[in-house]
PDB file of N, CA and C in Angstrom:
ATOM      1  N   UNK A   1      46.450  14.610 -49.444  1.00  0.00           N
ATOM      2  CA  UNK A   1      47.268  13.483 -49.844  1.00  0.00           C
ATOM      3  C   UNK A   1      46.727  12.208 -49.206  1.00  0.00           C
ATOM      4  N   UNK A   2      46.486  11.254 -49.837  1.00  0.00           N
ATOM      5  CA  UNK A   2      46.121   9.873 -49.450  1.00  0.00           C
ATOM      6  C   UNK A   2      47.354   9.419 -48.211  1.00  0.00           C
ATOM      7  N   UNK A   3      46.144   8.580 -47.484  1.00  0.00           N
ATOM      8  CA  UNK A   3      47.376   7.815 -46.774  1.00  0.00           C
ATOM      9  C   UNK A   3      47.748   6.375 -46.931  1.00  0.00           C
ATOM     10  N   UNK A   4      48.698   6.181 -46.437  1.00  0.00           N
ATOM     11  CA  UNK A   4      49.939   5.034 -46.785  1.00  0.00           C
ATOM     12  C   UNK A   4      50.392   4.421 -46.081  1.00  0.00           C
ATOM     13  N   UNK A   5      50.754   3.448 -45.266  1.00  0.00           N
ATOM     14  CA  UNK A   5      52.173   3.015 -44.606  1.00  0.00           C
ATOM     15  C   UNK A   5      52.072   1.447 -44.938  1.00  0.00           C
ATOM     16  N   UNK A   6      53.037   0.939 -44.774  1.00  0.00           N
ATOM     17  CA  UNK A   6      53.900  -0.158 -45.127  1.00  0.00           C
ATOM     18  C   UNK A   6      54.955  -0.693 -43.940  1.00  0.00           C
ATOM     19  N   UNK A   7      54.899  -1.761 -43.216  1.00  0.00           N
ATOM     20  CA  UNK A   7      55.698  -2.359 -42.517  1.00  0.00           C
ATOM     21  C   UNK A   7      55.725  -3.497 -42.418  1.00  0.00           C
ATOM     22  N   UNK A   8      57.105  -4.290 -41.985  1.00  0.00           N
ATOM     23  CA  UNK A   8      57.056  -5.458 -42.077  1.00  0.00           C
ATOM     24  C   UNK A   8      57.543  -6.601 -40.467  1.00  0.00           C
ATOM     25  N   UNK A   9      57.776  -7.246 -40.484  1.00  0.00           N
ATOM     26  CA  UNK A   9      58.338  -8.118 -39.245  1.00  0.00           C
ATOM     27  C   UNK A   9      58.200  -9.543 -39.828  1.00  0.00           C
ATOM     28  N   UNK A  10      58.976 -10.092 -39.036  1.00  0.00           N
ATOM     29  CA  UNK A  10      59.570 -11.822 -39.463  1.00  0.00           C
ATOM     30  C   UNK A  10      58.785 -12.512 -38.166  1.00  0.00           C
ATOM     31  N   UNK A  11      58.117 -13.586 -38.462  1.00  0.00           N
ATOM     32  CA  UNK A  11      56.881 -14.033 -36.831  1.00  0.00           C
ATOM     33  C   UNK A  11      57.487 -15.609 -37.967  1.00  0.00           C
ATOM     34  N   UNK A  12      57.752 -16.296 -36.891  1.00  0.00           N
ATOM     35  CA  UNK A  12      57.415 -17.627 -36.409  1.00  0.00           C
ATOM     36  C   UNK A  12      58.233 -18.079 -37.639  1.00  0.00           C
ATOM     37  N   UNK A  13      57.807 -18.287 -38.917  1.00  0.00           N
ATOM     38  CA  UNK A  13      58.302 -18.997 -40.183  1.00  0.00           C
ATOM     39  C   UNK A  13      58.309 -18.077 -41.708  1.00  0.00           C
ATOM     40  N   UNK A  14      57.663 -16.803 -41.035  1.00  0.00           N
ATOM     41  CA  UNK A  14      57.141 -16.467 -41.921  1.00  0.00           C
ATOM     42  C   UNK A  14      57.489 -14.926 -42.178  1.00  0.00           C
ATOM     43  N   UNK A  15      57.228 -13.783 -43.310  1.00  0.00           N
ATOM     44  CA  UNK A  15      57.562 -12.579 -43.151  1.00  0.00           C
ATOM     45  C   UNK A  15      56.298 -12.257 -43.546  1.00  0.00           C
ATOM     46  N   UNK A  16      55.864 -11.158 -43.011  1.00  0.00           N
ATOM     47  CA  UNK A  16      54.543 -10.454 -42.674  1.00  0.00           C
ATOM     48  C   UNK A  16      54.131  -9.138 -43.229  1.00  0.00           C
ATOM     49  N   UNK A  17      54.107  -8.729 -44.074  1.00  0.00           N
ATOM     50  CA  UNK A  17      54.356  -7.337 -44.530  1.00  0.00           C
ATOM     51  C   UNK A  17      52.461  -6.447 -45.020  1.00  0.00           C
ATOM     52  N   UNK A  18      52.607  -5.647 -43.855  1.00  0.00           N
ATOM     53  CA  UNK A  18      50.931  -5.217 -43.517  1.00  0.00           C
ATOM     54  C   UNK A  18      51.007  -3.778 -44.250  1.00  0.00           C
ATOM     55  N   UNK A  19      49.775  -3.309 -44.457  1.00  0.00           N
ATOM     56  CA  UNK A  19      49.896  -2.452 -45.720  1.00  0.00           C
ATOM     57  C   UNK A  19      48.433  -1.415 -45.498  1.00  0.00           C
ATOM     58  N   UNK A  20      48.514  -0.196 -44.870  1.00  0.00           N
ATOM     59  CA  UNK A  20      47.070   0.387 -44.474  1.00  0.00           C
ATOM     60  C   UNK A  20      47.506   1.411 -45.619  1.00  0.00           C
ATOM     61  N   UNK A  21      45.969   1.468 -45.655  1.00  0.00           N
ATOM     62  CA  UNK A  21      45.714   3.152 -46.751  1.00  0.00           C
ATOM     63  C   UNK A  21      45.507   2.901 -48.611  1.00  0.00           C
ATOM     64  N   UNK A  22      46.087   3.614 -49.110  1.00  0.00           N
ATOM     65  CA  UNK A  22      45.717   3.579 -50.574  1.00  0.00           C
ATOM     66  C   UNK A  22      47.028   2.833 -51.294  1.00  0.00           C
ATOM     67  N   UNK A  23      46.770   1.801 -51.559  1.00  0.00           N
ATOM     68  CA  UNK A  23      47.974   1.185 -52.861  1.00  0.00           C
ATOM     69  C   UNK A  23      48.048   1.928 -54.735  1.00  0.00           C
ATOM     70  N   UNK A  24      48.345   2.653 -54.362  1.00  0.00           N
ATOM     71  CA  UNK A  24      48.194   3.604 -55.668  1.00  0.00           C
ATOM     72  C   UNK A  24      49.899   3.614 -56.319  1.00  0.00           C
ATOM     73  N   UNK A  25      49.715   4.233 -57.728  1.00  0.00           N
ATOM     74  CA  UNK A  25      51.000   4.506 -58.214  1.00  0.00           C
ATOM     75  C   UNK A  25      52.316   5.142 -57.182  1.00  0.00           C
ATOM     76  N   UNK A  26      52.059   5.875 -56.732  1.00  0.00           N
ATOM     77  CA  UNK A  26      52.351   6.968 -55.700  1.00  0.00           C
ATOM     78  C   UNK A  26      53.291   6.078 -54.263  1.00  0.00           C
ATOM     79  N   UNK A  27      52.048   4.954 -53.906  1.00  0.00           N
ATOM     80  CA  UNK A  27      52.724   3.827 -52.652  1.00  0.00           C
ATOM     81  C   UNK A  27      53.171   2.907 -53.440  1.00  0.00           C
ATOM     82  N   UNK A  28      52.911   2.134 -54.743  1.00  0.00           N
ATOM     83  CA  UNK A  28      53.537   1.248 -54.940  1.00  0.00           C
ATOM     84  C   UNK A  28      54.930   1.023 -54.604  1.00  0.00           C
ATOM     85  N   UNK A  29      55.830   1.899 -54.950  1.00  0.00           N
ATOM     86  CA  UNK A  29      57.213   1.576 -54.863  1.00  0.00           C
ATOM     87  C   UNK A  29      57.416   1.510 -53.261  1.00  0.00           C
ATOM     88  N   UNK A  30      56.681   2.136 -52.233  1.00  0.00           N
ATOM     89  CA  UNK A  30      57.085   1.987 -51.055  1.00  0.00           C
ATOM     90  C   UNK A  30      56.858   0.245 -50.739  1.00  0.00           C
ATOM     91  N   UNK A  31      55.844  -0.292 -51.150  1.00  0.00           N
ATOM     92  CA  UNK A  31      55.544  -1.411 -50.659  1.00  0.00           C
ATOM     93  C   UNK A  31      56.394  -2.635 -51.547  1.00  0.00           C
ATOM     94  N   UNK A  32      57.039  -2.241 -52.941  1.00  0.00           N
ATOM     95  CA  UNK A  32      58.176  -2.844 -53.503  1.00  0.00           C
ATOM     96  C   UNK A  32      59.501  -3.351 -52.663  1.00  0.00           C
ATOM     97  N   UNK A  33      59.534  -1.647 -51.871  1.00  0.00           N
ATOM     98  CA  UNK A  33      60.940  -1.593 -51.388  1.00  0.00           C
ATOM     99  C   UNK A  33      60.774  -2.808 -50.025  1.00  0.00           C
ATOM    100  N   UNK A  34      59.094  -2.791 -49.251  1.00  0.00           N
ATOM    101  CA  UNK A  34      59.142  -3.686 -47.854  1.00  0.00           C
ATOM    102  C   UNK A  34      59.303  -5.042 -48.727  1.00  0.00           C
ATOM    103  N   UNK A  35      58.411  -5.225 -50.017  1.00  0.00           N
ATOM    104  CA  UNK A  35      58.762  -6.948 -50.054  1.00  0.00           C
ATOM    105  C   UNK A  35      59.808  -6.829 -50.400  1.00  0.00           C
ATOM    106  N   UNK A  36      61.166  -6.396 -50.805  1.00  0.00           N
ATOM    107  CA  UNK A  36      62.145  -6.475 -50.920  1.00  0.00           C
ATOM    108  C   UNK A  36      63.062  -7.050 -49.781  1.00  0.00           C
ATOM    109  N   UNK A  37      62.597  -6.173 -48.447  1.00  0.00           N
ATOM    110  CA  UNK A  37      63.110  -6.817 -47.309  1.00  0.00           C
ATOM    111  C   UNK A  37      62.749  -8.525 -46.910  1.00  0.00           C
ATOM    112  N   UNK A  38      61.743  -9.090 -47.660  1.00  0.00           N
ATOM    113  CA  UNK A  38      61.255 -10.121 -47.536  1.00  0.00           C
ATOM    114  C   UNK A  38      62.114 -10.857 -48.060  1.00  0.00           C
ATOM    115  N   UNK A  39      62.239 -10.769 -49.402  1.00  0.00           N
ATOM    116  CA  UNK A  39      63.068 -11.708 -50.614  1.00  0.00           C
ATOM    117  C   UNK A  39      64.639 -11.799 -49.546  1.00  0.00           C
ATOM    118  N   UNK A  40      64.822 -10.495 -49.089  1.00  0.00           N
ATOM    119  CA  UNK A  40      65.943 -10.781 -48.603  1.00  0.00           C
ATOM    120  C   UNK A  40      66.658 -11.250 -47.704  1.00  0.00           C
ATOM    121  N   UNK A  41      65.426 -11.723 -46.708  1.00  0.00           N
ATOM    122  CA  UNK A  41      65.684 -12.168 -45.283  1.00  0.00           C
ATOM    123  C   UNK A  41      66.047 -13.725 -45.778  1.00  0.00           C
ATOM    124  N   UNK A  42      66.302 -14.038 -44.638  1.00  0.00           N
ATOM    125  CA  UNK A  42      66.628 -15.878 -44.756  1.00  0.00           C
ATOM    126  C   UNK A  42      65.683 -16.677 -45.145  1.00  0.00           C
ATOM    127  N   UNK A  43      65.340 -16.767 -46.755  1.00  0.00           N
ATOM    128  CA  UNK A  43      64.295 -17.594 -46.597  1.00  0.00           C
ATOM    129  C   UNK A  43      63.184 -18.051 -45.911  1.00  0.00           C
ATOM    130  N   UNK A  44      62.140 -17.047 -45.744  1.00  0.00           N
ATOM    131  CA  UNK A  44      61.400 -17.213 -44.982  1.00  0.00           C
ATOM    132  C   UNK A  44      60.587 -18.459 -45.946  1.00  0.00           C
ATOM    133  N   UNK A  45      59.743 -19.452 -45.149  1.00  0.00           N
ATOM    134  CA  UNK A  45      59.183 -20.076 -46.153  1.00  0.00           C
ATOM    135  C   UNK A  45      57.818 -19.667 -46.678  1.00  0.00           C
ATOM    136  N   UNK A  46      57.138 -18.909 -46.255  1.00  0.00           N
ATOM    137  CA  UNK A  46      56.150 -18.102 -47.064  1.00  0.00           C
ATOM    138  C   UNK A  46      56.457 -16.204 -46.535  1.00  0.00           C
ATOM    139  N   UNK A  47      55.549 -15.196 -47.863  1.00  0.00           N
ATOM    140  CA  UNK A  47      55.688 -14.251 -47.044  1.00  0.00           C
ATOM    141  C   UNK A  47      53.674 -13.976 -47.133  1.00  0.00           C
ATOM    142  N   UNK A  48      53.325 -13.108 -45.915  1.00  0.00           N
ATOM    143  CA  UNK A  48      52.176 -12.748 -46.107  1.00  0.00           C
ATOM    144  C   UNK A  48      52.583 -11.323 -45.904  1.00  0.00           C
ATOM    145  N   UNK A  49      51.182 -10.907 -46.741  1.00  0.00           N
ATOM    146  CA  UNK A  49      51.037  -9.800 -47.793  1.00  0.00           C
ATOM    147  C   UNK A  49      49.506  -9.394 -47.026  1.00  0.00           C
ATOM    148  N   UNK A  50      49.814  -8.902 -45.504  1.00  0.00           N
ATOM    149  CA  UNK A  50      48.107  -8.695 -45.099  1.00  0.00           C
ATOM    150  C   UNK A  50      47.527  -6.801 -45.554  1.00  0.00           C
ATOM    151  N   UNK A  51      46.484  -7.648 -46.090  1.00  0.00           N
ATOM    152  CA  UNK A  51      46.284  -5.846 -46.430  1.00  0.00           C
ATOM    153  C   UNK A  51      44.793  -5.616 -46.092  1.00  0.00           C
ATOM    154  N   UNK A  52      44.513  -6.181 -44.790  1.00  0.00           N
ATOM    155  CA  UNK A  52      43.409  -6.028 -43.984  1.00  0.00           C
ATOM    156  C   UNK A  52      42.702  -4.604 -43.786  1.00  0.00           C
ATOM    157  N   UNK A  53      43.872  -3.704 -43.799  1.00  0.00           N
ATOM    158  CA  UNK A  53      44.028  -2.236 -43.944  1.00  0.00           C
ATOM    159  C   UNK A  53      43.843  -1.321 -44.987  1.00  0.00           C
ATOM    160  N   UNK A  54      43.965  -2.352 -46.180  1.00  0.00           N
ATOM    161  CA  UNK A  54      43.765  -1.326 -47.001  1.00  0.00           C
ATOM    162  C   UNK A  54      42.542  -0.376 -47.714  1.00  0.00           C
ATOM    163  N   UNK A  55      42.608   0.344 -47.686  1.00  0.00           N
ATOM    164  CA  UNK A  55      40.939   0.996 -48.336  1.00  0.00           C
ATOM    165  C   UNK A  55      40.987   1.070 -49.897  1.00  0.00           C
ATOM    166  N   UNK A  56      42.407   1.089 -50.305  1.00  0.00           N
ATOM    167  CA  UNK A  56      41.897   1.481 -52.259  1.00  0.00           C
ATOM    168  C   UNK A  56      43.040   0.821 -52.355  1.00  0.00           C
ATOM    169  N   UNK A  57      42.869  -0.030 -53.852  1.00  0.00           N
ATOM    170  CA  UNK A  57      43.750  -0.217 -54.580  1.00  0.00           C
ATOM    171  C   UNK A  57      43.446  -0.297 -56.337  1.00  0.00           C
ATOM    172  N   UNK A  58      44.697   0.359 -56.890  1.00  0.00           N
ATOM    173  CA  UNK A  58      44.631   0.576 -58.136  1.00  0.00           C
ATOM    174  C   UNK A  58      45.399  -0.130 -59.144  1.00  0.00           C
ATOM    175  N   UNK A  59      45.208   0.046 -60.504  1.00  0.00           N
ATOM    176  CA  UNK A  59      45.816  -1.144 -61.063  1.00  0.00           C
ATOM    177  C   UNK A  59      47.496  -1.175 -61.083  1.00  0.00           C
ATOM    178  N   UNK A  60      47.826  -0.569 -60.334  1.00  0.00           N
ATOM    179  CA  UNK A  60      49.338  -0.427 -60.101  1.00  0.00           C
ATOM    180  C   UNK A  60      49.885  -0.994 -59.061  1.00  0.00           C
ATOM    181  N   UNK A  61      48.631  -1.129 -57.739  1.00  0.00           N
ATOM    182  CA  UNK A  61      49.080  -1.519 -56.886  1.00  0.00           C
ATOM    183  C   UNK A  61      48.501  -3.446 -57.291  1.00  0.00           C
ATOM    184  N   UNK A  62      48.207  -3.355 -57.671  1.00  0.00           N
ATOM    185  CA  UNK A  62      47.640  -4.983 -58.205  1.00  0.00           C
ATOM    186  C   UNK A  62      48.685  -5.460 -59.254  1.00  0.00           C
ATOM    187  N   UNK A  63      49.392  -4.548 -60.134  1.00  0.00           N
ATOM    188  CA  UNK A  63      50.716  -4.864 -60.668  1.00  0.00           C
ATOM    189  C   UNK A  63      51.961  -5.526 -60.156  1.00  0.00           C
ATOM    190  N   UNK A  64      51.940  -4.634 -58.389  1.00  0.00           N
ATOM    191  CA  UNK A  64      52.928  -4.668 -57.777  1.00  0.00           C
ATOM    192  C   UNK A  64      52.935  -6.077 -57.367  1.00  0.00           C
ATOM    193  N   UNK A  65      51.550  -6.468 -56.998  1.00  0.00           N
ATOM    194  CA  UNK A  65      51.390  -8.031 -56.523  1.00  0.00           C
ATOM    195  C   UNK A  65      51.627  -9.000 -57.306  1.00  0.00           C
ATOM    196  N   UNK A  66      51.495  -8.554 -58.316  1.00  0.00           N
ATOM    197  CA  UNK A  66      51.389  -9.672 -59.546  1.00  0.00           C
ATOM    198  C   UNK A  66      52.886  -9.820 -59.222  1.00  0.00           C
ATOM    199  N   UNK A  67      53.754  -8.905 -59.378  1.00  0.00           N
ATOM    200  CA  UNK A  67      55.141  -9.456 -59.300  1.00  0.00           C
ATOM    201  C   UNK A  67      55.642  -9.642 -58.094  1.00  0.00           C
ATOM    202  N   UNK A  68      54.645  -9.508 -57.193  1.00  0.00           N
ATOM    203  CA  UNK A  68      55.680 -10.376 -55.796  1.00  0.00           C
ATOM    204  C   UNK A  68      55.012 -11.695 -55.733  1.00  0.00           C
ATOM    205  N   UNK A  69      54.185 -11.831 -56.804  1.00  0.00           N
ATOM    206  CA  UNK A  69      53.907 -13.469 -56.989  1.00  0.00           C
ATOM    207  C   UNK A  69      54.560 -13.905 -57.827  1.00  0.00           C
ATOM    208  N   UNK A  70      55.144 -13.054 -58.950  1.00  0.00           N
ATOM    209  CA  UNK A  70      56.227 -13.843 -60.034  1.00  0.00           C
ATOM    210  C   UNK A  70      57.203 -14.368 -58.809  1.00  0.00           C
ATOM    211  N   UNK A  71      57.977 -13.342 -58.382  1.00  0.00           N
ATOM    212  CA  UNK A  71      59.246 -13.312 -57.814  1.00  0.00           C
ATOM    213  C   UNK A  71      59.226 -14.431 -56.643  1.00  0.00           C
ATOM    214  N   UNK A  72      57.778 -14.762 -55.736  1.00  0.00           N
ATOM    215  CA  UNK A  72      57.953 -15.576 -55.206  1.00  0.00           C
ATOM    216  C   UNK A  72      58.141 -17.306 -55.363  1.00  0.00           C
ATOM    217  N   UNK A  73      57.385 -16.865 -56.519  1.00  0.00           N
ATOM    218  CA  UNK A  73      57.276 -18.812 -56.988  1.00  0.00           C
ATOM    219  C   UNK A  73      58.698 -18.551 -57.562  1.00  0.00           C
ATOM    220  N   UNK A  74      59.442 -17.384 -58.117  1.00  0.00           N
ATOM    221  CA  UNK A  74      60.924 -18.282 -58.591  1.00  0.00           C
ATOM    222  C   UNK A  74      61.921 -18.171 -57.609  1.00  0.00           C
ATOM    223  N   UNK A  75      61.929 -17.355 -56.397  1.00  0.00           N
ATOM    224  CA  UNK A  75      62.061 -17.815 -54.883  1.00  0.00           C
ATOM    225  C   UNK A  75      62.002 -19.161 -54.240  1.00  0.00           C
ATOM    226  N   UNK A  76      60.394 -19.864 -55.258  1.00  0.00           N
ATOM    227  CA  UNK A  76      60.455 -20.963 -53.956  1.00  0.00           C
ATOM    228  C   UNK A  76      59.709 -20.901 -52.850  1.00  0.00           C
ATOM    229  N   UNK A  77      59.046 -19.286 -52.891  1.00  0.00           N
ATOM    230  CA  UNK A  77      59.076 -19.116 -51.371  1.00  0.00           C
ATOM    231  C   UNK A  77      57.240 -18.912 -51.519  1.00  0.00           C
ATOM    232  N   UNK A  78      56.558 -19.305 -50.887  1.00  0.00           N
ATOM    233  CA  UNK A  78      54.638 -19.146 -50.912  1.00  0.00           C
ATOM    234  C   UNK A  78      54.690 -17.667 -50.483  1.00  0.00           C
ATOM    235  N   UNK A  79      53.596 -17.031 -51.322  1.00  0.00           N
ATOM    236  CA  UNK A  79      52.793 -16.110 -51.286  1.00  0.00           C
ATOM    237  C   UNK A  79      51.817 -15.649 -50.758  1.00  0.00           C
ATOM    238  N   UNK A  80      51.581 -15.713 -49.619  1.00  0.00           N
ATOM    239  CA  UNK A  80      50.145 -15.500 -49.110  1.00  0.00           C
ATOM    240  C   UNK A  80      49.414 -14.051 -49.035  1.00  0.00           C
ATOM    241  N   UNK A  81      47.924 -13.648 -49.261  1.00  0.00           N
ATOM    242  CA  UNK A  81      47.145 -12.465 -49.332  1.00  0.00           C
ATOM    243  C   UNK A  81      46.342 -12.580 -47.838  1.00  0.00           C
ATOM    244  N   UNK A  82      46.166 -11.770 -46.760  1.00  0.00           N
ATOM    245  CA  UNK A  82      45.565 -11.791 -45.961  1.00  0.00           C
ATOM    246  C   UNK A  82      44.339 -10.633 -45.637  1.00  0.00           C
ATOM    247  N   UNK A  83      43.214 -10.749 -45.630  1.00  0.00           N
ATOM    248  CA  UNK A  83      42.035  -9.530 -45.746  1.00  0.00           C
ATOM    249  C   UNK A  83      41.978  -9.030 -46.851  1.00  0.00           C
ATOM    250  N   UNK A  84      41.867  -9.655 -47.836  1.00  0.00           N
ATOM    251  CA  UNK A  84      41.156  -9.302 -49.355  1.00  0.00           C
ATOM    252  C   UNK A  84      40.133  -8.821 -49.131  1.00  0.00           C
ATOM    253  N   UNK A  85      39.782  -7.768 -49.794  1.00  0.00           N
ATOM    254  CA  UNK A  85      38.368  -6.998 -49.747  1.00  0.00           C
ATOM    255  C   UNK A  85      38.387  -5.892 -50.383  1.00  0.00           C
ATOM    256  N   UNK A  86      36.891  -4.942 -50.838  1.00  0.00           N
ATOM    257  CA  UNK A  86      36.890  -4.005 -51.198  1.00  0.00           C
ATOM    258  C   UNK A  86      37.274  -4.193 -52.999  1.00  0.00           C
ATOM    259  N   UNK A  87      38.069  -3.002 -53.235  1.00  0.00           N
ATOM    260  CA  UNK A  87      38.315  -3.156 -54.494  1.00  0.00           C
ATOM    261  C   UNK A  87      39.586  -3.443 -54.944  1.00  0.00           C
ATOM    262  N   UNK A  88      40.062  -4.109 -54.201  1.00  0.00           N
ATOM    263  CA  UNK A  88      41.056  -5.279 -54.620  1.00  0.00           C
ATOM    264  C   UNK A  88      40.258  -6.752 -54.958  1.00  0.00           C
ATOM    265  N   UNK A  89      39.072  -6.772 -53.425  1.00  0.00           N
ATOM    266  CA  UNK A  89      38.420  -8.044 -54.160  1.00  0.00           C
ATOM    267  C   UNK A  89      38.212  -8.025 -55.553  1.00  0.00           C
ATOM    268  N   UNK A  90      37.366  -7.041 -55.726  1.00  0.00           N
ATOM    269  CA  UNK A  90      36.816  -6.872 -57.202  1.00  0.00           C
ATOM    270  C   UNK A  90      37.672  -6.706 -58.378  1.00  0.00           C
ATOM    271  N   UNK A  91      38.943  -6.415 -58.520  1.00  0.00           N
ATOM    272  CA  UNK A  91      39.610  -6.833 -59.222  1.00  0.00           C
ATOM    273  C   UNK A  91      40.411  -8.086 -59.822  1.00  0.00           C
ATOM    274  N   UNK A  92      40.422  -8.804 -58.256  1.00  0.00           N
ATOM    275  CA  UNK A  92      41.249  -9.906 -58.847  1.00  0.00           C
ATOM    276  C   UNK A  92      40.042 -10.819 -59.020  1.00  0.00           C
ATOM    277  N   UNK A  93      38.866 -10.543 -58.743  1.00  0.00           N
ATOM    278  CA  UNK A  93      37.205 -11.606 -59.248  1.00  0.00           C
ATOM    279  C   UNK A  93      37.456 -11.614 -60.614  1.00  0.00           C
ATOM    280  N   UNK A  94      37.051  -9.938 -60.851  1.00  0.00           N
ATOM    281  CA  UNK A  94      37.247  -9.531 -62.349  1.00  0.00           C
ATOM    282  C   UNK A  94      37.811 -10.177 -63.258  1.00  0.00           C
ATOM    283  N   UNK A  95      39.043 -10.089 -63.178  1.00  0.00           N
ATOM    284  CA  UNK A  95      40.504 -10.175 -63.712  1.00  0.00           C
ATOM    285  C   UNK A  95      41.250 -11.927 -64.166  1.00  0.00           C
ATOM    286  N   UNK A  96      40.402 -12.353 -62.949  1.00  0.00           N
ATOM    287  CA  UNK A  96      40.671 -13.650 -62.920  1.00  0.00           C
ATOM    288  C   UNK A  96      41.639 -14.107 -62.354  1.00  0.00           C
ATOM    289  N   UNK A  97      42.436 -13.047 -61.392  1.00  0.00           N
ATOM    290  CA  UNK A  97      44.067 -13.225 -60.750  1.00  0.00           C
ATOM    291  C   UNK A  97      43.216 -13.878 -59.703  1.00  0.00           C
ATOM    292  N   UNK A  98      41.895 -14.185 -58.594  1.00  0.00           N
ATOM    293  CA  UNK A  98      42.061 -14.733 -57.717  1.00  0.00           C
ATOM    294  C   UNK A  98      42.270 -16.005 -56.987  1.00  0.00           C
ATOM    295  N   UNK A  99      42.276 -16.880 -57.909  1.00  0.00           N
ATOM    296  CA  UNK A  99      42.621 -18.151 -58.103  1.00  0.00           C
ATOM    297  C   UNK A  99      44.121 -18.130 -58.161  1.00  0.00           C
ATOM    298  N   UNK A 100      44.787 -17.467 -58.648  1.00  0.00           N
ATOM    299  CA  UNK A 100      46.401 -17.530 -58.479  1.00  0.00           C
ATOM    300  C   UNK A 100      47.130 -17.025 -57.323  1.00  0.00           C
ATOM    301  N   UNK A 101      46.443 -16.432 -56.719  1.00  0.00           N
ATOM    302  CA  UNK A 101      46.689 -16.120 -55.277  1.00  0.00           C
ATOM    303  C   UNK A 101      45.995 -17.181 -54.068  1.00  0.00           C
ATOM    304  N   UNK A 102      47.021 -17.139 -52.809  1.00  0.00           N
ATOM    305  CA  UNK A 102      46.723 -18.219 -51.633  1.00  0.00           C
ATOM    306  C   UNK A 102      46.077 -16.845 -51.368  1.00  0.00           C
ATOM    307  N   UNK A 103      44.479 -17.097 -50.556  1.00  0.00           N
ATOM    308  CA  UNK A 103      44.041 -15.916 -49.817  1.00  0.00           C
ATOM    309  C   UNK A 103      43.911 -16.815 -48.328  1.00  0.00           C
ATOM    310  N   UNK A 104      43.777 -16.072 -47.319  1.00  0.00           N
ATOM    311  CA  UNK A 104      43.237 -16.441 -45.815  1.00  0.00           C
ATOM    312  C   UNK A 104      42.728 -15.549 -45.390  1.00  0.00           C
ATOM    313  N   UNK A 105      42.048 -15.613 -44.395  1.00  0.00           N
ATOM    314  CA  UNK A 105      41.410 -14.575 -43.376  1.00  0.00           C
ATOM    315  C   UNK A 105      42.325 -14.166 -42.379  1.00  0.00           C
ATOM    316  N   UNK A 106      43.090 -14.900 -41.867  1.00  0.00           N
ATOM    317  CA  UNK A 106      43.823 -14.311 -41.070  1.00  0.00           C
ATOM    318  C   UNK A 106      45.449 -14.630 -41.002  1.00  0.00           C
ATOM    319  N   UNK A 107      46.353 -13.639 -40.860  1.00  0.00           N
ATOM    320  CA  UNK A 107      47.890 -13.654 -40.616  1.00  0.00           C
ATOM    321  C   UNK A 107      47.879 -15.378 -39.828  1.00  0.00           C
ATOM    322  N   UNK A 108      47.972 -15.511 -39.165  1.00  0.00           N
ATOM    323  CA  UNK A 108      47.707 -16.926 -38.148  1.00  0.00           C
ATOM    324  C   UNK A 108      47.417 -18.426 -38.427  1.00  0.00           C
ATOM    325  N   UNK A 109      46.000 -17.979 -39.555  1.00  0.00           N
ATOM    326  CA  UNK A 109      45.911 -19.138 -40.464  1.00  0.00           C
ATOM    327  C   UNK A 109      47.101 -19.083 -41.947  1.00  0.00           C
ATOM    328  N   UNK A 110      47.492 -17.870 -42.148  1.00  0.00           N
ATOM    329  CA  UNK A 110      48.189 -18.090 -43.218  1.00  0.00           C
ATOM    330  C   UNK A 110      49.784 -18.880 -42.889  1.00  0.00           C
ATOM    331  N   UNK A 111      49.821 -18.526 -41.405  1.00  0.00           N
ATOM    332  CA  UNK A 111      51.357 -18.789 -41.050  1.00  0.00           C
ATOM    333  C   UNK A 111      50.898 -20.555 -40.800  1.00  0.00           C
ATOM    334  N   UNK A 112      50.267 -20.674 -40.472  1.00  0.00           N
ATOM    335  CA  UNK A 112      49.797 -22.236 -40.042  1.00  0.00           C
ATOM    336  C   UNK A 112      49.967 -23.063 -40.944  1.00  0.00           C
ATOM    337  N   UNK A 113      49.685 -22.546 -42.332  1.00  0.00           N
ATOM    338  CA  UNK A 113      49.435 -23.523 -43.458  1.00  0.00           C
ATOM    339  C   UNK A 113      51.287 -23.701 -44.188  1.00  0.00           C
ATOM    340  N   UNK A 114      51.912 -22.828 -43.551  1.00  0.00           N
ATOM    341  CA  UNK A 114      53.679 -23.077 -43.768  1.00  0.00           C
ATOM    342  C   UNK A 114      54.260 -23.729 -44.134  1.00  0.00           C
TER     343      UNK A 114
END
């Protein structure tokens, strides 16, 4: 079985939700349910989405993003991607989603830009 985990924490302005292992059909809904905790906290004014960790992602888990970028712009609230790479890079190159996403290198710079 692939591995997975998903957790989140609230730092400074921002909600943080880090993401190791495979984003597949299988984890998507786990990582639904953490940005959920996001949407629901007090308005954070951005959330980052670091997935520095992750080794695979599939077009389900790139689905999942797509809609925590709908949900955030009608939130209000910025979106940030932190450690893009691998074959997530290559999808959203592909695809043409990477321009619609804020990317950074790091949790730190993403909280900075707030």
């Amino acid at each position: 079985m692939a591995f997975f985990t998903v957790s989140s924490s609230l730092l400074e302005t921002g909600y943080v939700v880090r993401v190791l292992g495979e984003l597949d059909y299988r984890h998507s809904p786990a990582l639904r349910a953490e940005l959920d905790k996001a949407w629901a906290a007090e308005t954070p004014s951005v959330v980052v989405a670091d997935v520095t960790g992750l080794t695979f992602c599939d077009s389900t888990g790139v689905a999942e993003l797509i809609l925590a970028l709908r949900r955030s712009r009608a939130l209000g609230v910025r979106l940030a991607l932190v450690g893009v790479h691998g074959t997530l890079e290559r999808i959203l190159a592909i695809t043409g989603l990477r321009t619609s996403f804020e990317v950074f290198t790091s949790v730190e710079e993403a909280l900075q830009t707030a």
